[in-house]
Structures are given as C-alpha cells and as structure tokens.
PDB file of N, CA and C in Angstrom:
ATOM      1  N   UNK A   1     216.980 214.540 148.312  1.00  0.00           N
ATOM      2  CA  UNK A   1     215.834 213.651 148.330  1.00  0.00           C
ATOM      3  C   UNK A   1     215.930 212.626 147.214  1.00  0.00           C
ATOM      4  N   UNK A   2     216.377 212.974 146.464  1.00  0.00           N
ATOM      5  CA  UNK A   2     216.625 212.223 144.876  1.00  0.00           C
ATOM      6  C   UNK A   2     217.264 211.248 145.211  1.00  0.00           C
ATOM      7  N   UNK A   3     219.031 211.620 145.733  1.00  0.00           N
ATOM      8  CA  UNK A   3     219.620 210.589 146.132  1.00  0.00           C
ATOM      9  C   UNK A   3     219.380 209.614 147.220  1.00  0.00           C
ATOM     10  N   UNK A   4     218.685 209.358 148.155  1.00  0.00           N
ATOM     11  CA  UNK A   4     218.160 208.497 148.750  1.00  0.00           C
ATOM     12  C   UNK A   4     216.896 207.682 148.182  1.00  0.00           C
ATOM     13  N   UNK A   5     216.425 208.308 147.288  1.00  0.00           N
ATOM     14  CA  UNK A   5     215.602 207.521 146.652  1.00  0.00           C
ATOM     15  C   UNK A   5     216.312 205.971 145.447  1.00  0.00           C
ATOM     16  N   UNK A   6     217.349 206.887 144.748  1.00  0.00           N
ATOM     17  CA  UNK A   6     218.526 205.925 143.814  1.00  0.00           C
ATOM     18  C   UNK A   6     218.833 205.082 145.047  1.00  0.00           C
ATOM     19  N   UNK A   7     219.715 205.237 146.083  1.00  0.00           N
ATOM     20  CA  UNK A   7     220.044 203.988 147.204  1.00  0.00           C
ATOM     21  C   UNK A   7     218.818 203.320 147.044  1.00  0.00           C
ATOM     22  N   UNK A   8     217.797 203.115 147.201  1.00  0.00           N
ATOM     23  CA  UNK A   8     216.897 202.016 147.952  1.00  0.00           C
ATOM     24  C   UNK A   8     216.505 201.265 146.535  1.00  0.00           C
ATOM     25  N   UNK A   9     217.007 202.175 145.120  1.00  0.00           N
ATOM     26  CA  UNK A   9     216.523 201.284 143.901  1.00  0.00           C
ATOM     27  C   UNK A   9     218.112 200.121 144.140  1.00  0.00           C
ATOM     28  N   UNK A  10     219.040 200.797 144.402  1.00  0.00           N
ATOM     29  CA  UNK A  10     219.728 199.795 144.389  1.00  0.00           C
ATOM     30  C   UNK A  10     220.034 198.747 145.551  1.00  0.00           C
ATOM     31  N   UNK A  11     219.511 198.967 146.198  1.00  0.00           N
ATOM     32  CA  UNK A  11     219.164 197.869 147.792  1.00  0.00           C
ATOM     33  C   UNK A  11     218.118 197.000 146.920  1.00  0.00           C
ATOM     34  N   UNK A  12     217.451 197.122 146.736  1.00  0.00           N
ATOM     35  CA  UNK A  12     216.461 196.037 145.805  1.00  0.00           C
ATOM     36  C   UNK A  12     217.123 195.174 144.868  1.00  0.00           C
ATOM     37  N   UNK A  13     218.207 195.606 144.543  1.00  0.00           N
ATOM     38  CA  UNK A  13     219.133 194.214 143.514  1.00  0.00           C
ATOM     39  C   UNK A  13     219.232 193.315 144.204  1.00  0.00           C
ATOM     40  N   UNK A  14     218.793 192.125 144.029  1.00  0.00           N
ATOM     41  CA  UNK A  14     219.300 190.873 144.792  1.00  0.00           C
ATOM     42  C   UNK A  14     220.578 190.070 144.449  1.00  0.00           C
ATOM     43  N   UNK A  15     220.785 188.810 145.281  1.00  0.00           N
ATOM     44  CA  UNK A  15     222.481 188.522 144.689  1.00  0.00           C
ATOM     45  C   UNK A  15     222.313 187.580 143.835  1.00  0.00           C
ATOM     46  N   UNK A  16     221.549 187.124 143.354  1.00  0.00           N
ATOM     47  CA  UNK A  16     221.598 186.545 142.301  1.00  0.00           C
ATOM     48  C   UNK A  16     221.592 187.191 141.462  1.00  0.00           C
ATOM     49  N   UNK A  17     221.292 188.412 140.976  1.00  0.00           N
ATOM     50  CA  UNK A  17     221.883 189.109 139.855  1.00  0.00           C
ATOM     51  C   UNK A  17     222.837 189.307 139.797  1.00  0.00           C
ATOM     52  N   UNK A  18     223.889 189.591 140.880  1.00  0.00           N
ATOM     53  CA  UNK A  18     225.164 189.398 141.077  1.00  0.00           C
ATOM     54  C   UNK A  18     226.312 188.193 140.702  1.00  0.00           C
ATOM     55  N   UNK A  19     225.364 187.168 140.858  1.00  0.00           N
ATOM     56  CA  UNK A  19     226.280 185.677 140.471  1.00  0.00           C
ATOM     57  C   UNK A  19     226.031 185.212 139.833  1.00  0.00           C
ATOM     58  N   UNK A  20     226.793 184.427 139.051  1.00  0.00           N
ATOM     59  CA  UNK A  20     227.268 183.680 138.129  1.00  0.00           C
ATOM     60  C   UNK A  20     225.629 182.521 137.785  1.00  0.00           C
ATOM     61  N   UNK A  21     225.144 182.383 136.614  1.00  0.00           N
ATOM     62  CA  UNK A  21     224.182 181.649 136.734  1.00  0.00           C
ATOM     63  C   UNK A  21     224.355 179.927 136.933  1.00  0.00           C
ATOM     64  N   UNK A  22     225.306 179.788 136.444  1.00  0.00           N
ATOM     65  CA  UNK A  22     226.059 178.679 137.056  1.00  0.00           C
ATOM     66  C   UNK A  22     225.883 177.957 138.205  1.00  0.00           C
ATOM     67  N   UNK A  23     226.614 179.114 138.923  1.00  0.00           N
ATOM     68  CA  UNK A  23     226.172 179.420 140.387  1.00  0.00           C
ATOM     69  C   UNK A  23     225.178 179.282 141.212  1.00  0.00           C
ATOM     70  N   UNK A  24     224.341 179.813 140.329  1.00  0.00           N
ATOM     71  CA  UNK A  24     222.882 179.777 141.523  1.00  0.00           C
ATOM     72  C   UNK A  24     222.404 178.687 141.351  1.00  0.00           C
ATOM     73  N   UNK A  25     222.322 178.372 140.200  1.00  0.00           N
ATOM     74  CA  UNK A  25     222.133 176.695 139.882  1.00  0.00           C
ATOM     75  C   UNK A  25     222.734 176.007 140.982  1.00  0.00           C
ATOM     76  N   UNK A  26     223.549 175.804 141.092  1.00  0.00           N
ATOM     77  CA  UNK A  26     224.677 174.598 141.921  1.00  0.00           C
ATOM     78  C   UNK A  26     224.036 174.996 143.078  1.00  0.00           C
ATOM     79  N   UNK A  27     224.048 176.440 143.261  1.00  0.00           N
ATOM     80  CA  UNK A  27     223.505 176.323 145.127  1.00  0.00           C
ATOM     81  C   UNK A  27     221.582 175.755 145.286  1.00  0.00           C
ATOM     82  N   UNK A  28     221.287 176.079 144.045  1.00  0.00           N
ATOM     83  CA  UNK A  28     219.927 175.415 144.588  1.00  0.00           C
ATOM     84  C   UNK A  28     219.746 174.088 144.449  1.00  0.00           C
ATOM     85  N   UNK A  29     220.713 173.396 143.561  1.00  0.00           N
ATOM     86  CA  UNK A  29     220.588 172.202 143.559  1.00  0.00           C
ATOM     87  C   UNK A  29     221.187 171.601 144.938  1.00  0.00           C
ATOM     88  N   UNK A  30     221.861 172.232 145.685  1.00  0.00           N
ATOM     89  CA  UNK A  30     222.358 171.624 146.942  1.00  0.00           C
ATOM     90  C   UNK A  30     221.468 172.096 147.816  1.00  0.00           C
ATOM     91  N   UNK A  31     220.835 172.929 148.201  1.00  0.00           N
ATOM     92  CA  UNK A  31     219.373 173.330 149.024  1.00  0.00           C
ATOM     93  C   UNK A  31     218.860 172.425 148.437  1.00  0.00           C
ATOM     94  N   UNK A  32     217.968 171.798 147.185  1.00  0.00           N
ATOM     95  CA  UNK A  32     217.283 170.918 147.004  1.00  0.00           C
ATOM     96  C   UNK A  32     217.546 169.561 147.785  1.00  0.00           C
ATOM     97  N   UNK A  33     219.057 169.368 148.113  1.00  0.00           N
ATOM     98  CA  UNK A  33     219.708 167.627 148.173  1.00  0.00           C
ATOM     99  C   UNK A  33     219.563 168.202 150.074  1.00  0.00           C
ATOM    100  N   UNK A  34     219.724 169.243 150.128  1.00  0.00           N
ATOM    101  CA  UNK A  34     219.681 169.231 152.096  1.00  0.00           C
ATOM    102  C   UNK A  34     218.422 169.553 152.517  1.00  0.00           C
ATOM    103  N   UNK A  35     217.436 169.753 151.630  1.00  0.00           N
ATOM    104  CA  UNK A  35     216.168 169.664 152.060  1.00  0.00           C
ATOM    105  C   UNK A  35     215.226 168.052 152.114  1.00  0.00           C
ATOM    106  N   UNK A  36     215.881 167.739 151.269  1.00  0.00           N
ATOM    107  CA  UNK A  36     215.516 165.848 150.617  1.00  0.00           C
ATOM    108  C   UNK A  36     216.200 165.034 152.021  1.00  0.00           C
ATOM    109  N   UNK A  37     217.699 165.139 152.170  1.00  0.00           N
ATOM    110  CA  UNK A  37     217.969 164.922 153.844  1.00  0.00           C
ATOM    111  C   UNK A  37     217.476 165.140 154.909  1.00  0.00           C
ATOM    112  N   UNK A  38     216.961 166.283 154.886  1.00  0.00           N
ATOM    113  CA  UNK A  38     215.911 166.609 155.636  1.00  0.00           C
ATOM    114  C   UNK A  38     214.966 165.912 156.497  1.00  0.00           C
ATOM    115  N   UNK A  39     214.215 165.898 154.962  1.00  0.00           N
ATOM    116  CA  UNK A  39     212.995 165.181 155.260  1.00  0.00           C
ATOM    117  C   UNK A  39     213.431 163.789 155.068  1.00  0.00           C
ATOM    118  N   UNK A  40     214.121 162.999 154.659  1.00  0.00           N
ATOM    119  CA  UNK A  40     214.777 161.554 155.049  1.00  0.00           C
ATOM    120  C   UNK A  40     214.728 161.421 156.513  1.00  0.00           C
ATOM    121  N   UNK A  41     215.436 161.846 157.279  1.00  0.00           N
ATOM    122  CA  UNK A  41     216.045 161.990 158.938  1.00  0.00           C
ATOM    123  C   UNK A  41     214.828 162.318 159.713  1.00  0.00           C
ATOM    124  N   UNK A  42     213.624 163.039 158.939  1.00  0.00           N
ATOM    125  CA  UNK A  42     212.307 163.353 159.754  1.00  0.00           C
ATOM    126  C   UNK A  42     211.473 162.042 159.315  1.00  0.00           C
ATOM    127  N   UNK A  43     211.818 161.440 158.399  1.00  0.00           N
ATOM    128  CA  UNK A  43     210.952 160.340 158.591  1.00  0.00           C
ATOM    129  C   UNK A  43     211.924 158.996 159.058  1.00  0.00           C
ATOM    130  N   UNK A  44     212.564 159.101 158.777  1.00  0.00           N
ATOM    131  CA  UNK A  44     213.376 157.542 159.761  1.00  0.00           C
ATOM    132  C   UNK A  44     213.054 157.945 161.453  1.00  0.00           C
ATOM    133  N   UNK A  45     213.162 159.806 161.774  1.00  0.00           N
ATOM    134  CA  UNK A  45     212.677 159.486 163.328  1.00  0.00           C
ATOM    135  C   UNK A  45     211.025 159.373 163.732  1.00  0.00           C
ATOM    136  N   UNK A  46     210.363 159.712 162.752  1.00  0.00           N
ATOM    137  CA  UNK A  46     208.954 159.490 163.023  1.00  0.00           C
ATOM    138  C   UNK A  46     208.767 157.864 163.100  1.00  0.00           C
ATOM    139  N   UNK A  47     209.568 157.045 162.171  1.00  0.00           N
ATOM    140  CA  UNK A  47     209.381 155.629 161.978  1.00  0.00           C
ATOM    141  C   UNK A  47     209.669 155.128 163.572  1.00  0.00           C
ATOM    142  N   UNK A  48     211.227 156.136 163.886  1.00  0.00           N
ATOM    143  CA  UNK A  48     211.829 154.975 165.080  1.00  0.00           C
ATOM    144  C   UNK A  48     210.795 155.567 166.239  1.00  0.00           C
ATOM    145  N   UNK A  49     210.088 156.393 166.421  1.00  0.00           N
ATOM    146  CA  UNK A  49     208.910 156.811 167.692  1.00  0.00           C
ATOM    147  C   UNK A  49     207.730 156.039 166.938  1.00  0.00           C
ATOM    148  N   UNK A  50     207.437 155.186 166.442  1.00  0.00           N
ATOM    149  CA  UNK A  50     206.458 154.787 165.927  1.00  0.00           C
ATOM    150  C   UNK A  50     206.725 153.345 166.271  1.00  0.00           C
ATOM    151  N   UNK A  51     208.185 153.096 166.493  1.00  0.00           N
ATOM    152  CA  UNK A  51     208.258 151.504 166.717  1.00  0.00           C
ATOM    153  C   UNK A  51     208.688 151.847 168.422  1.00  0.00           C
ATOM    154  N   UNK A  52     209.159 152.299 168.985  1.00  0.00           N
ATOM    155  CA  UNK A  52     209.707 152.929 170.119  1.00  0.00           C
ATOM    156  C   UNK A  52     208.294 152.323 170.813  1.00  0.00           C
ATOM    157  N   UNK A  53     207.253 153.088 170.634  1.00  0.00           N
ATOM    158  CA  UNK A  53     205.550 153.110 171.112  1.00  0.00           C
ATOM    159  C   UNK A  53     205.185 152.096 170.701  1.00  0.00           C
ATOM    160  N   UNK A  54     205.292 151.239 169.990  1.00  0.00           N
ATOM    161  CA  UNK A  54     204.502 149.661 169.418  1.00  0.00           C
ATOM    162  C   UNK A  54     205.570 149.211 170.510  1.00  0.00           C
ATOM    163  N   UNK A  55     206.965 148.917 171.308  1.00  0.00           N
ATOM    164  CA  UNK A  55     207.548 147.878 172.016  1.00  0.00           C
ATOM    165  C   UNK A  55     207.013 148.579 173.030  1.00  0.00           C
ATOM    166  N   UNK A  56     206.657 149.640 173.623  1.00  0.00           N
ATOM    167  CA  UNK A  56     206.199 149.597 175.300  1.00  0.00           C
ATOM    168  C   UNK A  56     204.812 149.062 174.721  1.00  0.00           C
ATOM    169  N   UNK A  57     203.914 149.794 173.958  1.00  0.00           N
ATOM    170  CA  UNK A  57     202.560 148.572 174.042  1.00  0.00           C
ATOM    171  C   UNK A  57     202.519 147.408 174.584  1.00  0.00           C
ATOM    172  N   UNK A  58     203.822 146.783 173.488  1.00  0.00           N
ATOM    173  CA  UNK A  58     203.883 145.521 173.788  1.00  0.00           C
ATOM    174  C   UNK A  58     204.525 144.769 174.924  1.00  0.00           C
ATOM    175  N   UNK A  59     205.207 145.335 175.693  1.00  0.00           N
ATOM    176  CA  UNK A  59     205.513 145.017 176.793  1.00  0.00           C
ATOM    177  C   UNK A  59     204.971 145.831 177.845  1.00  0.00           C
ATOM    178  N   UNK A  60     203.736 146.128 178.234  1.00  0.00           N
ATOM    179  CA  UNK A  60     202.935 147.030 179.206  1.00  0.00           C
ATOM    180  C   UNK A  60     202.561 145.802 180.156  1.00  0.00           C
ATOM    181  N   UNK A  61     202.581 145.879 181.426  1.00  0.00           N
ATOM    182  CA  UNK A  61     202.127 144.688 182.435  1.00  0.00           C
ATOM    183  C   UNK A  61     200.291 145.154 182.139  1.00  0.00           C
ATOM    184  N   UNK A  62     200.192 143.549 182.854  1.00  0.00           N
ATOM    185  CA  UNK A  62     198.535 143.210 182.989  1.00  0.00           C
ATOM    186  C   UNK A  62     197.892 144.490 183.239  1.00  0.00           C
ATOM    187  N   UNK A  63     198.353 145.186 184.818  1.00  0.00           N
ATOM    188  CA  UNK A  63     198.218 146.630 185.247  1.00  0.00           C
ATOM    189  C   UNK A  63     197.803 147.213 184.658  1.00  0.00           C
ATOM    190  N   UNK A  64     199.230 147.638 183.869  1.00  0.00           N
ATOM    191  CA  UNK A  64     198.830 148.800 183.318  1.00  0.00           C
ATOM    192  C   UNK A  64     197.931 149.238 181.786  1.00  0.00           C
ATOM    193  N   UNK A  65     197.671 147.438 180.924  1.00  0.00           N
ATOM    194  CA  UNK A  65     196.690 147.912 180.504  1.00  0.00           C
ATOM    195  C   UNK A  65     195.144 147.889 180.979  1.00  0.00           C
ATOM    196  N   UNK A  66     194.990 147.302 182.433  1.00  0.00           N
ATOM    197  CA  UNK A  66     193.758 147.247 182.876  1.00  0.00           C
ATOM    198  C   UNK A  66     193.492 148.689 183.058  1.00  0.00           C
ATOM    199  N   UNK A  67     194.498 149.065 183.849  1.00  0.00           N
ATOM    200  CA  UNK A  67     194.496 150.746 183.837  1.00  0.00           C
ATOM    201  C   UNK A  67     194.209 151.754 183.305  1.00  0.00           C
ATOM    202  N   UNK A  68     194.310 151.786 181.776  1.00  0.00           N
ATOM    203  CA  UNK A  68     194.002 152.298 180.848  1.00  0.00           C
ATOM    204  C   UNK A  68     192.676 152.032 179.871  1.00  0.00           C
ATOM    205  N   UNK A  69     191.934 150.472 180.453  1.00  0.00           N
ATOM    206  CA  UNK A  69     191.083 150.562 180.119  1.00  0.00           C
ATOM    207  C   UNK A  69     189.569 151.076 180.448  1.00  0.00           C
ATOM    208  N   UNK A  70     188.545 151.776 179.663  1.00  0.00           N
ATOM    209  CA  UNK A  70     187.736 152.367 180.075  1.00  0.00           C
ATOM    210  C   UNK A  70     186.360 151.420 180.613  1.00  0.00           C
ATOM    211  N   UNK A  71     187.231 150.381 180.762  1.00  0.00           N
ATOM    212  CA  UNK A  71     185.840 149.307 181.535  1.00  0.00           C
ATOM    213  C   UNK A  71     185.560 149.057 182.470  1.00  0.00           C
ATOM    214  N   UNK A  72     184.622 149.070 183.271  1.00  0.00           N
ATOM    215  CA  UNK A  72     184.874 148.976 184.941  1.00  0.00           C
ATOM    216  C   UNK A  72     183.364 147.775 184.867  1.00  0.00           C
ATOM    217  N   UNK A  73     184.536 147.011 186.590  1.00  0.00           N
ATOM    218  CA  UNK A  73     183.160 146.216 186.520  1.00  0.00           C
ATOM    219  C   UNK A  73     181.669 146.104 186.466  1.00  0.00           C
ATOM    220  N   UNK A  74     181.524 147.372 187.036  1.00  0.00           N
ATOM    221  CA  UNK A  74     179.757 148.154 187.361  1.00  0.00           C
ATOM    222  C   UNK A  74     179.385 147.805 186.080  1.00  0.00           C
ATOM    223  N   UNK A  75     179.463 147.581 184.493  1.00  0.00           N
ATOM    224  CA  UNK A  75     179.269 147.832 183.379  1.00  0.00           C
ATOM    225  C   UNK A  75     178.551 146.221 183.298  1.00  0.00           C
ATOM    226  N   UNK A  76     178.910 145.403 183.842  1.00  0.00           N
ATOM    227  CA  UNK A  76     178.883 143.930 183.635  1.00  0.00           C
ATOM    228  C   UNK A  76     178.110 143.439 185.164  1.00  0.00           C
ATOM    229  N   UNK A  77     178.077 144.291 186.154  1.00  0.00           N
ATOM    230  CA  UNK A  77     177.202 143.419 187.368  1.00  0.00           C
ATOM    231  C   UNK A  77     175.801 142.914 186.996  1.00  0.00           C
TER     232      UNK A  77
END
C-alpha cells in the first residue's frame, strides 16, 4: 500500500522540473511568439470578412436591397 502511494508522489513531478531552466524559458517564449501569430492571422481574417461583407453590400442590386427592407408600401398609403 505504501508503495503505490510513493508512485503517484512521483507522477506529480512535472517536466519542468526536469529541464533545464534555460529551457523552459525558450519554450515559453516561443508559445508566447505562436500565440501573438495567432491572434495576428485571427484578426487579418476577421478584417478580410469584414471587407468581404462591405463589397457585396455594396454591390447588392436595387432587388435585393428593396428586399431586405422592412418598408412596405401600406406604411405610406
């Protein structure tokens, strides 16, 4: 019973106690730089669906913005 108890103290070491502090440094500073890319690439595509939707606006026929509008003649007889 004892000895299964020692295993699970040592399952709890994580690997950064294991590596080099150096090390962990460098890797979080590169998680930091691919998280910053990240979110770069999520906002250049939010920008390009943001202009994507402003050119059909802008090129929508007569139609289809009458279509979409909530005015009907009854409002004005």
């Amino acid at each position: 019973m004892k000895k299964s108890n020692k295993k699970k103290d040592d399952q709890t070491v994580s690997v950064s106690d294991h590596l080099n502090h150096d090390l962990v440094e460098k890797l979080k500073a590169v998680k930091k730089g691919l998280t910053k890319e990240q979110e770069e690439r999520e906002a250049v595509l939010e920008r390009k669906k943001i202009e994507e939707r402003k050119q059909r606006e802008k090129n929508k026929s007569f139609e289809e913005l009458l279509n979409e509008s909530s005015l009907t003649w009854k409002d004005f007889k």
